[in-house]
Protein backbone atom coordinates (compact mmCIF):
# COMPACT_ATOMS: atom_id res chain seq x y z
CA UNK A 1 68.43 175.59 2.47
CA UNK A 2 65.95 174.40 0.32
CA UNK A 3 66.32 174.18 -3.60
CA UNK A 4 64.39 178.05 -3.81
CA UNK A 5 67.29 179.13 -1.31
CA UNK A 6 64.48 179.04 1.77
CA UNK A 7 65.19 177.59 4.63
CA UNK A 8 63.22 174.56 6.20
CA UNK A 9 61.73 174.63 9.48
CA UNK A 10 62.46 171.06 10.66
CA UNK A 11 62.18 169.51 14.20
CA UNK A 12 65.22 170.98 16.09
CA UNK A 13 66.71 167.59 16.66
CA UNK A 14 67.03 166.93 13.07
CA UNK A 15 70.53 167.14 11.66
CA UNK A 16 71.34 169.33 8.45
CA UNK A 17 72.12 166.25 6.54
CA UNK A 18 68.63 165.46 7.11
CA UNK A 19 67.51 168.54 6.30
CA UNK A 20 69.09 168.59 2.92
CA UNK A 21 67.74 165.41 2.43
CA UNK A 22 63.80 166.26 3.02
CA UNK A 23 63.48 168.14 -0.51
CA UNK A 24 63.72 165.35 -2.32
CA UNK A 25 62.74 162.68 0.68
CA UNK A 26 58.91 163.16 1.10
CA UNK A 27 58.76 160.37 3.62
CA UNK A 28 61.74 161.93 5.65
CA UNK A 29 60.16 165.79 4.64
CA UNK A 30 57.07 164.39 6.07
CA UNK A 31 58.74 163.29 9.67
CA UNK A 32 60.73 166.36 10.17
CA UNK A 33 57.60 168.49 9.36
CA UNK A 34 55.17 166.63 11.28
CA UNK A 35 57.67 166.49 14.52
CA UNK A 36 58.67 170.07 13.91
CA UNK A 37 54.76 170.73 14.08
CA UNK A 38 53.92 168.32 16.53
CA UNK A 39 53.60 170.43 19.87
CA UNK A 40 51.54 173.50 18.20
CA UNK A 41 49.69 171.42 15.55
CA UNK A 42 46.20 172.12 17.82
CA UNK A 43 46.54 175.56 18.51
CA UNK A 44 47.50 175.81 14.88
CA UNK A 45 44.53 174.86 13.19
CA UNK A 46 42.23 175.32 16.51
CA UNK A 47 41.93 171.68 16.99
CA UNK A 48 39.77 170.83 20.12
CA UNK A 49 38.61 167.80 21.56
CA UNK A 50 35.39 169.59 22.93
CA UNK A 51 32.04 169.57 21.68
CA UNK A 52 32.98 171.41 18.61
CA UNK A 53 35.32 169.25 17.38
CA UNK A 54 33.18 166.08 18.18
CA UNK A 55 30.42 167.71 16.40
CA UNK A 56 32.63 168.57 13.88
CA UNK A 57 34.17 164.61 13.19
CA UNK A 58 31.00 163.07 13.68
CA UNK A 59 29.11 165.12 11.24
CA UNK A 60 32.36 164.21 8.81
CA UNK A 61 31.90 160.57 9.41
CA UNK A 62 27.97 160.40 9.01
CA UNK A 63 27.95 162.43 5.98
CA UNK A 64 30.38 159.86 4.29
CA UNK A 65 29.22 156.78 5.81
CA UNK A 66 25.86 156.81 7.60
CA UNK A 67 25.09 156.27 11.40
CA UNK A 68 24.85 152.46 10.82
CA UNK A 69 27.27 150.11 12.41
CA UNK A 70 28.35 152.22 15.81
CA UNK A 71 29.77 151.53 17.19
CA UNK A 72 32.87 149.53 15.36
CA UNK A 73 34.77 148.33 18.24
CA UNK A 74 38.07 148.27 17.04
CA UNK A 75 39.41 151.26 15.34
CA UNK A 76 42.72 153.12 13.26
CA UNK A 77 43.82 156.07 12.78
CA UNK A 78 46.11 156.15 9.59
CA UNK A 79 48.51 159.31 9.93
CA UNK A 80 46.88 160.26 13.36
CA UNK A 81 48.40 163.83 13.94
CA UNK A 82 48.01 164.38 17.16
CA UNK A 83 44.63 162.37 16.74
CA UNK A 84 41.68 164.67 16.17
CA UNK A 85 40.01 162.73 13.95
CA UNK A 86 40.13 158.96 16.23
CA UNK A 87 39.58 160.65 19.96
CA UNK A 88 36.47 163.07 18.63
CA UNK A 89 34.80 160.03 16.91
CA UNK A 90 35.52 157.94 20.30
CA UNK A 91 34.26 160.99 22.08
CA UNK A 92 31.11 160.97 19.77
CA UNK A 93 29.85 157.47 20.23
CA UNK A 94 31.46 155.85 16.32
CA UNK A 95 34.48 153.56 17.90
CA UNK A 96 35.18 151.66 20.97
CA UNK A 97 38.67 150.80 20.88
CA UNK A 98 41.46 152.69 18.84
CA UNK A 99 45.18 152.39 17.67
CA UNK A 100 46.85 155.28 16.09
CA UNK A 101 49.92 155.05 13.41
CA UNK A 102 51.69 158.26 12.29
CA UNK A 103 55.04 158.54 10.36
CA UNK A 104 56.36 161.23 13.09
CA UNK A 105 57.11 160.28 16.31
CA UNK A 106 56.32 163.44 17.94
CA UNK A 107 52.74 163.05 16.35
CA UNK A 108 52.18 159.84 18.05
CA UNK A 109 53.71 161.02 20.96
CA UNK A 110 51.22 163.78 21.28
CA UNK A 111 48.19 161.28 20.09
CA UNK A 112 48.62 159.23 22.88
CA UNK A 113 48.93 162.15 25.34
CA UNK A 114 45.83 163.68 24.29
CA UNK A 115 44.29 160.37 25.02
CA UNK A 116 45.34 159.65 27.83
CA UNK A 117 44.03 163.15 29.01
CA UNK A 118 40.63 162.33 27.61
CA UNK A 119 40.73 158.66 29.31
CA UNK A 120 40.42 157.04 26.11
CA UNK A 121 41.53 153.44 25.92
CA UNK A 122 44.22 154.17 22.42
CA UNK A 123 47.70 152.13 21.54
CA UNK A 124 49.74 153.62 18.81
CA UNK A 125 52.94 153.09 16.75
CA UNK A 126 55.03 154.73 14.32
CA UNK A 127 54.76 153.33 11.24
CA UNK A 128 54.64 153.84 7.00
CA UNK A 129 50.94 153.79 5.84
CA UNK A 130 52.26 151.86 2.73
CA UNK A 131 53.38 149.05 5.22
CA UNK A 132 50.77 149.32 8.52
CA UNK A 133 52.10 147.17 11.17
CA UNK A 134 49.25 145.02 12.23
CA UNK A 135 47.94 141.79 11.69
CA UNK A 136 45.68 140.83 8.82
CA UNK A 137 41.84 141.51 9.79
CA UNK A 138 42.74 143.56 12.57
CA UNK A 139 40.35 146.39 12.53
CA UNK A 140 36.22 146.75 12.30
CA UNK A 141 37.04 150.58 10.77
CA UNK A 142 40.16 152.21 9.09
CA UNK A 143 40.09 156.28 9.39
CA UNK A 144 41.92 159.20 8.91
CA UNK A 145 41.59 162.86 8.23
CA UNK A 146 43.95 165.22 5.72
CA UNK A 147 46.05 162.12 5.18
CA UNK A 148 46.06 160.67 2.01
CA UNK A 149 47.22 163.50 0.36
CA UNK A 150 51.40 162.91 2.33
CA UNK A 151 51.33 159.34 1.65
CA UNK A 152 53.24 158.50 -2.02
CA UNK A 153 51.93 155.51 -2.87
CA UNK A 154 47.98 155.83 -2.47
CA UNK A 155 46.93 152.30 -4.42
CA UNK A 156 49.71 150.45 -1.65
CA UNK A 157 48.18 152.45 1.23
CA UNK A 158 44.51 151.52 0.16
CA UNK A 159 45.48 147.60 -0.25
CA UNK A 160 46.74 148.08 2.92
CA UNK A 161 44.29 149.84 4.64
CA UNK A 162 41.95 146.76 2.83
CA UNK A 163 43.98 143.97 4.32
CA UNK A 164 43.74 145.09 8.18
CA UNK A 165 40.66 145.62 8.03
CA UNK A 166 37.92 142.58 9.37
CA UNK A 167 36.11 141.23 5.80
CA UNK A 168 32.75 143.57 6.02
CA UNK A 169 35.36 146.25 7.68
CA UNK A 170 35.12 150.08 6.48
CA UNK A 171 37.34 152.55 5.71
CA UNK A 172 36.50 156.48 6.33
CA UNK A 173 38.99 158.93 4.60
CA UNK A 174 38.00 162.64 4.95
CA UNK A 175 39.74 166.06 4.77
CA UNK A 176 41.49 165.69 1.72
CA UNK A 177 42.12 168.62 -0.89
CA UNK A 178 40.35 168.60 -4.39
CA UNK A 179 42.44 169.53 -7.33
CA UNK A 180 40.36 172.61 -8.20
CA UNK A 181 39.80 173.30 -4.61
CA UNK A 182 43.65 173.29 -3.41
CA UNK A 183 44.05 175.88 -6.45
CA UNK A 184 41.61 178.40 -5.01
CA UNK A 185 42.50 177.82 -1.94
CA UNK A 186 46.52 178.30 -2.29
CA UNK A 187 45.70 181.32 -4.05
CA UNK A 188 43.69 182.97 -1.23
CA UNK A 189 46.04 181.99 1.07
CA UNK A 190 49.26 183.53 -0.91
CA UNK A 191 47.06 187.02 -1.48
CA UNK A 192 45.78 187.18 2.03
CA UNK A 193 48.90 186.52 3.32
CA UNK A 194 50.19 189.55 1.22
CA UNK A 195 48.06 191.81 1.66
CA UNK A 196 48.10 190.81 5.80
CA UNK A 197 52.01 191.01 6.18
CA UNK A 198 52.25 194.46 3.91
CA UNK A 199 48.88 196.31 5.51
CA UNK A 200 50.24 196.10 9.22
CA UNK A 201 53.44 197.59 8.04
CA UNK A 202 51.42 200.48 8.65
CA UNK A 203 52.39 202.28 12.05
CA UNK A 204 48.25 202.42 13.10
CA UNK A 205 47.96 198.38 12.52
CA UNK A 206 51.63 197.14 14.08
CA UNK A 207 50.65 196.18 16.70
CA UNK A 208 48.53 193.26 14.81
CA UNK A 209 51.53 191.90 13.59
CA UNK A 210 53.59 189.09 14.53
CA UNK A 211 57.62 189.27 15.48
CA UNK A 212 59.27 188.82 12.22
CA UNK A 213 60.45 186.13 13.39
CA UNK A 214 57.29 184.19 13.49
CA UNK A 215 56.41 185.61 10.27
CA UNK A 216 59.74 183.62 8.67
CA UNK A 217 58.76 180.93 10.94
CA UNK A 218 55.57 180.22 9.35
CA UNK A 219 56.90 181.17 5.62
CA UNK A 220 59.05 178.38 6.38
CA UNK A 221 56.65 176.19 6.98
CA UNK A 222 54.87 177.23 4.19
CA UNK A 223 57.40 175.91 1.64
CA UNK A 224 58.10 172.99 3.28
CA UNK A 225 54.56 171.98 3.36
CA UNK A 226 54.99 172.09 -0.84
CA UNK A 227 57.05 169.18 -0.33
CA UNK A 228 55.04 167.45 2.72
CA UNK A 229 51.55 167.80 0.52
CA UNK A 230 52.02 165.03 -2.22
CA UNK A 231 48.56 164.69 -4.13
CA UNK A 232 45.41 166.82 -4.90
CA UNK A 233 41.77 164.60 -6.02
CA UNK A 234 39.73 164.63 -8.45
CA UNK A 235 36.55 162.71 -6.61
CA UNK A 236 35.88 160.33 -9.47
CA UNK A 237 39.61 159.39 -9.42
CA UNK A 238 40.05 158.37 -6.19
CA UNK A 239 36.61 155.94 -6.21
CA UNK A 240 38.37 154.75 -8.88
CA UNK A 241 41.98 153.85 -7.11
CA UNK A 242 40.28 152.56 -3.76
CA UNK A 243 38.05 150.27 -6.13
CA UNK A 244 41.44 148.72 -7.88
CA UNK A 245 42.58 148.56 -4.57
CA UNK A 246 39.57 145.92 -4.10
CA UNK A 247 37.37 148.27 -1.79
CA UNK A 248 33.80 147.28 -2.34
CA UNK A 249 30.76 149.87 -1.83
CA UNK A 250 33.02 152.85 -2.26
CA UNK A 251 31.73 156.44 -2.53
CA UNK A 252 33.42 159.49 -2.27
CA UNK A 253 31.26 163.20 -1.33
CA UNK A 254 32.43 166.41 -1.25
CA UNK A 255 31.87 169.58 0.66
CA UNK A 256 33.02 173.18 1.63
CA UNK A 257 32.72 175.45 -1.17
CA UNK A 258 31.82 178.95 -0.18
CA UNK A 259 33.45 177.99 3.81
CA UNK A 260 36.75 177.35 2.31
CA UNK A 261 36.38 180.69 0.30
CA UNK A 262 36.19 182.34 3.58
CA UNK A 263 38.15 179.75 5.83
CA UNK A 264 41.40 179.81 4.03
CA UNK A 265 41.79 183.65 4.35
CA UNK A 266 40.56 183.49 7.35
CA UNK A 267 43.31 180.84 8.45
CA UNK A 268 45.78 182.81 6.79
CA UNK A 269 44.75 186.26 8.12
CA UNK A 270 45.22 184.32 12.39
CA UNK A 271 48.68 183.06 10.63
CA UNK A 272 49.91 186.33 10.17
CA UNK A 273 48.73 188.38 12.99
CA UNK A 274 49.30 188.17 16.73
CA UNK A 275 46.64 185.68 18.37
CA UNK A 276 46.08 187.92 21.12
CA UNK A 277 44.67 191.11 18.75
CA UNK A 278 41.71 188.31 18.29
CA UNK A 279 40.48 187.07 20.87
CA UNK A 280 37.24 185.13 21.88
CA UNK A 281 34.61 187.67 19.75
CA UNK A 282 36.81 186.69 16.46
CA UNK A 283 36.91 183.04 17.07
CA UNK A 284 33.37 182.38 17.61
CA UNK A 285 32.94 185.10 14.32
CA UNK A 286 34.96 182.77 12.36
CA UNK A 287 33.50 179.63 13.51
CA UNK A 288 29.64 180.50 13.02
CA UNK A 289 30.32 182.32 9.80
CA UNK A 290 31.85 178.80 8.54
CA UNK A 291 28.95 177.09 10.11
CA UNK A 292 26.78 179.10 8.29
CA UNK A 293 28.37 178.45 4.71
CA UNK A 294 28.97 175.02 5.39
CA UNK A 295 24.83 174.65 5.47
CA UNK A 296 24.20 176.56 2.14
CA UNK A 297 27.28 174.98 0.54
CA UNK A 298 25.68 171.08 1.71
CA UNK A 299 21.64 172.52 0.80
CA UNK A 300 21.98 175.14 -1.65
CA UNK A 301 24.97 174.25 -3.76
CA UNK A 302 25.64 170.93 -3.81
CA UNK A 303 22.42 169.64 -5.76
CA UNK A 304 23.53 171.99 -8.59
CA UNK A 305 27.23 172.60 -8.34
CA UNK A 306 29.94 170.06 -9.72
CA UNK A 307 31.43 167.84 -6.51
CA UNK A 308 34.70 168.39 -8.32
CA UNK A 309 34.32 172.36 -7.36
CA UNK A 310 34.27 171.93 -3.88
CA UNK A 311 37.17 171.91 -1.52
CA UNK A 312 37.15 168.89 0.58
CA UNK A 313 36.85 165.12 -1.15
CA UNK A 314 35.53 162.29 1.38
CA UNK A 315 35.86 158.68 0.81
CA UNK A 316 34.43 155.48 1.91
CA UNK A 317 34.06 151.96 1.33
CA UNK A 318 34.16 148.23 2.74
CA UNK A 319 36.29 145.09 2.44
């Protein structure tokens, strides 16, 4: 039990001394999560490696870092997942080569499958992104997606992240929360989640809602990921750590304003309902509709709105 008296939702192989250990382990919280989550991780957060999701990594990566240089032949994937970021941008033309490292296991496990699936020529290893287990002036480009924010020691993973990488190398960080953003968007998700769970109580709507089973399940999850999610950014602030870290050229953007005020209910709403009730109609509803904001929140808002208010913080720079 955790130190609220919730359970955690760890990989079934883990033992309960483990367990224990995770709340006040983040490192070890971070492996037993990121197994645990390893094997529904796509589905979760309707990862693809389709045209979508190339779109969607490419666009990510030019809007950061230009279109110059692809494509860097050797690339890797800091805290991989199960590798959305690396295989899209492999898919989409911006690497030749790539490695993936991951704390979990199971994440690396599932990397590597998806890779192999997608004939993509990828190594990987488990490994600490404080202490990446390659040779100096290794890589032509360092990435990663929704990382940053699980690793404990930022400033050692940038200087690390600086020292594999070829001199003239980049480094393309994206997907990570802003501190005013993750408050919004923690609140949304805690009041849809709410209002979700208590409206199909209702005899008309239960048939919308999960086993309550699932519904623990995912609460579960939930709290663990309050020990698994480390750091929020202020934009400013991390251009700041990745230049002490001796990153030359840096710049960090921001985007998703508006789409994360709709995406994080949405994502909260498909957590808490039975995927089936859905279907193809809702998915391509929720995907356009975030299309849609994502264009006035990059050509409307952001040549008058504060980066700092937006949800997602992007980062880049060269050695």
């Amino acid at each position: 039990m955790g130190s609220d008296g919730r359970e955690l939702a760890p990989n079934p192989h883990a033992t309960a001394d483990q367990v224990r250990a995770a709340w006040t382990d983040p490192k070890l919280a971070n492996v037993l999560y990121h197994d645990w989550e390893a094997g529904s991780y796509d589905e979760k957060w309707s990862i693809s490696y389709d045209q979508r999701c190339v779109d969607y990594a490419t666009d990510r990566f030019r809007l950061v870092a230009g279109g110059a240089g692809w494509p860097y032949r050797h690339a890797l994937e800091l805290g991989s997942g199960t590798g959305f970021f690396l295989l899209n941008l492999m898919q989409g033309g911006v690497i030749g080569r790539g490695s993936v490292t991951d704390l979990s296991p199971g994440m690396v496990e599932v990397a590597l499958r998806n890779a192999a699936q997608l004939g993509l020529d990828v190594d990987g290893r488990v490994a600490d992104a404080e202490r990446i287990p390659y040779d100096d002036d290794t890589f032509d480009l360092v990435v990663g997606h929704a990382v940053l924010h699980h690793i404990p020691d930022v400033p050692a993973a940038m200087r690390e992240v600086l020292r594999v990488l070829k001199p003239g190398g980049r480094f393309v960080f994206a997907g990570e929360p802003t501190k005013i953003g993750d408050r919004y968007a923690r609140w949304l998700g805690r009041l849809t989640w709410w209002l979700t769970t208590n409206v199909t109580r209702l005899p008309a709507l239960r048939s919308w809602r999960r086993t309550q089973r699932e519904l623990d399940s995912s609460s579960r999850a939930a709290a663990l990921e309050a020990v698994v999610d480390l750091h929020t950014f202020d934009p400013t602030e991390l251009e700041r750590t990745a230049r002490a870290a001796g990153a030359r050229n840096v710049r960090a953007v921001t985007e998703e304003l508006s789409a994360a005020l709709f995406g994080w209910p949405v994502r909260t709403f498909e957590a808490a309902v039975r995927r089936e009730r859905l279907g193809f109609a809702w998915a391509m509803f929720a995907y356009r509709t975030w299309l849609g904001l994502s264009w006035v929140d990059r050509n409307l808002l952001a040549p008058f709105v504060s980066r700092r208010l937006f949800y997602n913080v992007l980062i880049t720079g060269t050695k």
